[in-house]
C-alpha atoms as a PDB file:
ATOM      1  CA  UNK A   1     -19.101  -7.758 -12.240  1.00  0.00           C
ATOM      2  CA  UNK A   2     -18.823  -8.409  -8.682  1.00  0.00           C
ATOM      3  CA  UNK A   3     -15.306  -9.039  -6.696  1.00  0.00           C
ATOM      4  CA  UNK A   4     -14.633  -9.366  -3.231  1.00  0.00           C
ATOM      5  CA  UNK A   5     -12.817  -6.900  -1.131  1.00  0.00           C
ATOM      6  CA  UNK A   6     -10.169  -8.090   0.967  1.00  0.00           C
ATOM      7  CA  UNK A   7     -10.357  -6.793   5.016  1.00  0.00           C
ATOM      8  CA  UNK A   8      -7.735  -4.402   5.464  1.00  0.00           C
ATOM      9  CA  UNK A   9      -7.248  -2.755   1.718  1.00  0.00           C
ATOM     10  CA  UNK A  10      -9.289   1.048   1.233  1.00  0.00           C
ATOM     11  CA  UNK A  11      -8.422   4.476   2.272  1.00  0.00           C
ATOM     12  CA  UNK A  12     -10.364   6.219   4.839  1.00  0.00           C
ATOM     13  CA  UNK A  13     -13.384   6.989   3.096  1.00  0.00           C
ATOM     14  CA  UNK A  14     -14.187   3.220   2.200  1.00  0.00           C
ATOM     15  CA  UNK A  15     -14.253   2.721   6.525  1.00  0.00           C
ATOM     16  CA  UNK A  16     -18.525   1.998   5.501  1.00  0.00           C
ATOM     17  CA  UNK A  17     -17.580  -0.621   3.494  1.00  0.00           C
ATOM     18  CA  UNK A  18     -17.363  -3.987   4.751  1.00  0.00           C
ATOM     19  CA  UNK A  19     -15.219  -6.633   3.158  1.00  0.00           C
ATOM     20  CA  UNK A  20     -16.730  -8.877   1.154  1.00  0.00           C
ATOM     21  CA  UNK A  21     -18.938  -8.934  -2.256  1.00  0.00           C
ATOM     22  CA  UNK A  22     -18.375  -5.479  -4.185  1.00  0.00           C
ATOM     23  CA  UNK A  23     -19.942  -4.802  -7.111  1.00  0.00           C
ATOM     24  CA  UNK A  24     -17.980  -2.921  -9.361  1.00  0.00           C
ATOM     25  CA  UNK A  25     -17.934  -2.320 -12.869  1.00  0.00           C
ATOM     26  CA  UNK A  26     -14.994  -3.838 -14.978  1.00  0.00           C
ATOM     27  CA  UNK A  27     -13.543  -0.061 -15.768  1.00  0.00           C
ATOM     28  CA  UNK A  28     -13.440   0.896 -11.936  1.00  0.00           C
ATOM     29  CA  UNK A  29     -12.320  -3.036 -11.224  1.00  0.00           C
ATOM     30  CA  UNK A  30      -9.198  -2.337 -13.587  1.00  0.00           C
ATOM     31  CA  UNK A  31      -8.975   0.999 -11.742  1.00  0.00           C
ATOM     32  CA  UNK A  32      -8.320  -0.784  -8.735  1.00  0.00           C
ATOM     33  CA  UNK A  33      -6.045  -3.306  -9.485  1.00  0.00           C
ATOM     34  CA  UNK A  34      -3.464  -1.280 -11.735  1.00  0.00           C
ATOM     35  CA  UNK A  35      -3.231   0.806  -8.396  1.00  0.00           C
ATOM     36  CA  UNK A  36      -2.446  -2.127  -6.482  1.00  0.00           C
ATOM     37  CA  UNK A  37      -0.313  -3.140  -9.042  1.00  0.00           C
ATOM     38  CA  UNK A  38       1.811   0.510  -8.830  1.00  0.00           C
ATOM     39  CA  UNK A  39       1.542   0.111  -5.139  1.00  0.00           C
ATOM     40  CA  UNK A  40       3.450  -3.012  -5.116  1.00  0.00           C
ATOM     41  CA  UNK A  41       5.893  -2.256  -7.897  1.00  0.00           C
ATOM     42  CA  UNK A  42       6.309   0.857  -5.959  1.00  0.00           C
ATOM     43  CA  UNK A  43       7.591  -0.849  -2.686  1.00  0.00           C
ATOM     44  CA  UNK A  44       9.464  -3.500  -4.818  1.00  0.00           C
ATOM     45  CA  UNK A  45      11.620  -0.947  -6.687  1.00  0.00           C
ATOM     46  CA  UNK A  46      11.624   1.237  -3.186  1.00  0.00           C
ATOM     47  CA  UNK A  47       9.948   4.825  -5.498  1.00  0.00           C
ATOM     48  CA  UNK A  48       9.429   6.651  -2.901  1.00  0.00           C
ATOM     49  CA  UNK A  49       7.870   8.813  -6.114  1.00  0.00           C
ATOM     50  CA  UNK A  50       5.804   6.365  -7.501  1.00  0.00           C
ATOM     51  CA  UNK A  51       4.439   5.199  -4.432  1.00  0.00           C
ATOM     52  CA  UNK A  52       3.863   8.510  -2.790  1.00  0.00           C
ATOM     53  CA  UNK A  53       1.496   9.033  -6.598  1.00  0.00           C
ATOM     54  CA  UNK A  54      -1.171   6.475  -5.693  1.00  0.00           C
ATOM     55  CA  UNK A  55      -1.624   7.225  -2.244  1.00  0.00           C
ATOM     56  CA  UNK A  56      -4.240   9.782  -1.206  1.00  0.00           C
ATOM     57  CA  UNK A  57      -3.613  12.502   1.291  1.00  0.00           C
ATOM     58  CA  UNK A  58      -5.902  10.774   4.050  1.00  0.00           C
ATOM     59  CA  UNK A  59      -4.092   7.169   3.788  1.00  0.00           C
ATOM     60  CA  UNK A  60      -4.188   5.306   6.519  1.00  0.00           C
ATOM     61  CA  UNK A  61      -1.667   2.275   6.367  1.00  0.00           C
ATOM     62  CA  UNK A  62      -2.104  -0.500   8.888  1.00  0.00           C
ATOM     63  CA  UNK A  63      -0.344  -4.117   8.644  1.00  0.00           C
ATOM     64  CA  UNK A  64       1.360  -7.038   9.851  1.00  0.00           C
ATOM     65  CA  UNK A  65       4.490  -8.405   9.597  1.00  0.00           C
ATOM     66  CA  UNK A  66       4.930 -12.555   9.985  1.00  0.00           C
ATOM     67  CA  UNK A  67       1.358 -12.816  11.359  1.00  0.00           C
ATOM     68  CA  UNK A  68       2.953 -11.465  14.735  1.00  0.00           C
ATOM     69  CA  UNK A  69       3.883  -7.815  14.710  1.00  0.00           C
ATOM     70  CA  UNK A  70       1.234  -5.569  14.288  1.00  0.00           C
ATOM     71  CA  UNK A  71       2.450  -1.244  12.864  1.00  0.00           C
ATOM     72  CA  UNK A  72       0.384   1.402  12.468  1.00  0.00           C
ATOM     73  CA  UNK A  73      -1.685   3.030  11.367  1.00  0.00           C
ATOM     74  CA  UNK A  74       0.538   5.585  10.041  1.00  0.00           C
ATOM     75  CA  UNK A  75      -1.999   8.330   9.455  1.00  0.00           C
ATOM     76  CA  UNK A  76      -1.437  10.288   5.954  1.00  0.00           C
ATOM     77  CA  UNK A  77       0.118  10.042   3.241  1.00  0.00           C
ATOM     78  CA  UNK A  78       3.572  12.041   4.624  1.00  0.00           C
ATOM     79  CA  UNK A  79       3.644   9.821   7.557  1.00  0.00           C
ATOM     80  CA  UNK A  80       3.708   6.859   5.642  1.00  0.00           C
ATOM     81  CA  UNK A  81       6.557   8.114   3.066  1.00  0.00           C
ATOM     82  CA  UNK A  82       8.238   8.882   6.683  1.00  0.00           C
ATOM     83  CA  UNK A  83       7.759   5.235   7.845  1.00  0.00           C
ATOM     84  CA  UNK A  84       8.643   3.490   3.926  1.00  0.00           C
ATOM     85  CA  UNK A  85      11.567   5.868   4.090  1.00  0.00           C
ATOM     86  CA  UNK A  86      13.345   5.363   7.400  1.00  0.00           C
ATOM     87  CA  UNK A  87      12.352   0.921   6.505  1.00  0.00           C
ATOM     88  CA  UNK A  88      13.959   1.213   3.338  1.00  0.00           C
ATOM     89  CA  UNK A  89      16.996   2.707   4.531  1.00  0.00           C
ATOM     90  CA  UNK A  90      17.618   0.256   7.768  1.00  0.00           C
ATOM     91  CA  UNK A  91      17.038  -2.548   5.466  1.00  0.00           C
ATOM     92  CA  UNK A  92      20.156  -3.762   4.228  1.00  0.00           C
ATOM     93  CA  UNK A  93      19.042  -7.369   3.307  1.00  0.00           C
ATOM     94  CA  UNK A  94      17.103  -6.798   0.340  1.00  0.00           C
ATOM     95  CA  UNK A  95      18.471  -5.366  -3.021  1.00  0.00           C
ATOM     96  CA  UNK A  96      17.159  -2.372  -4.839  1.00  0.00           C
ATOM     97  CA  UNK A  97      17.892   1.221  -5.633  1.00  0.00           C
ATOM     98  CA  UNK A  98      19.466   1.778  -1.723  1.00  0.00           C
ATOM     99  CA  UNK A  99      20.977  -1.499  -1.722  1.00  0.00           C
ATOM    100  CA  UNK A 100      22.694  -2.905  -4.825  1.00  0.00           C
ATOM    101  CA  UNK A 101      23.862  -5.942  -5.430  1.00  0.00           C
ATOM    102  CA  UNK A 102      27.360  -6.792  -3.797  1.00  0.00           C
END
């Protein structure tokens, strides 16, 4: 099975790998997307826990906010709890664990 990977999305060992056709097979595909998947639901549900679980030590974490604002890269996985952390708790627009509903 082949799918395509997306510019942006790896750790640091995947740098050699250029986006586009991937061949993977369907166990190591559904690898890769329940991780995204806990990822995600990780950041949704602000786990700190969870999320800190599917990164590896080496992360790096790059990204864009609004097509305009450019962070990063936060360079392992501590300094990316760090950054999630100190987000999470200056933003008060969004509910979840830090910020209940009113």
């Amino acid at each position: 099975m082949k799918t395509t990977a997306a510019p942006g999305w790896g750790s640091t060992y995947l740098t050699a790998t250029p986006a586009g056709d991937v061949d993977l097979h369907p166990v190591d595909q559904f690898a890769v997307q329940q991780t995204l998947a806990r990822y995600a639901f990780a950041l949704d549900q602000q786990d700190l826990v969870a999320l800190e679980g599917v990164l590896t030590e080496d992360a790096t974490w790059t990204f864009t906010i609004a097509g305009a604002v450019d962070l990063g890269p936060f360079v392992g996985r501590a300094a990316i709890l760090d950054f999630v952390r100190g987000a999470m708790d200056a933003q008060t627009d969004q509910q979840g664990p830090g910020n209940p509903s009113p």
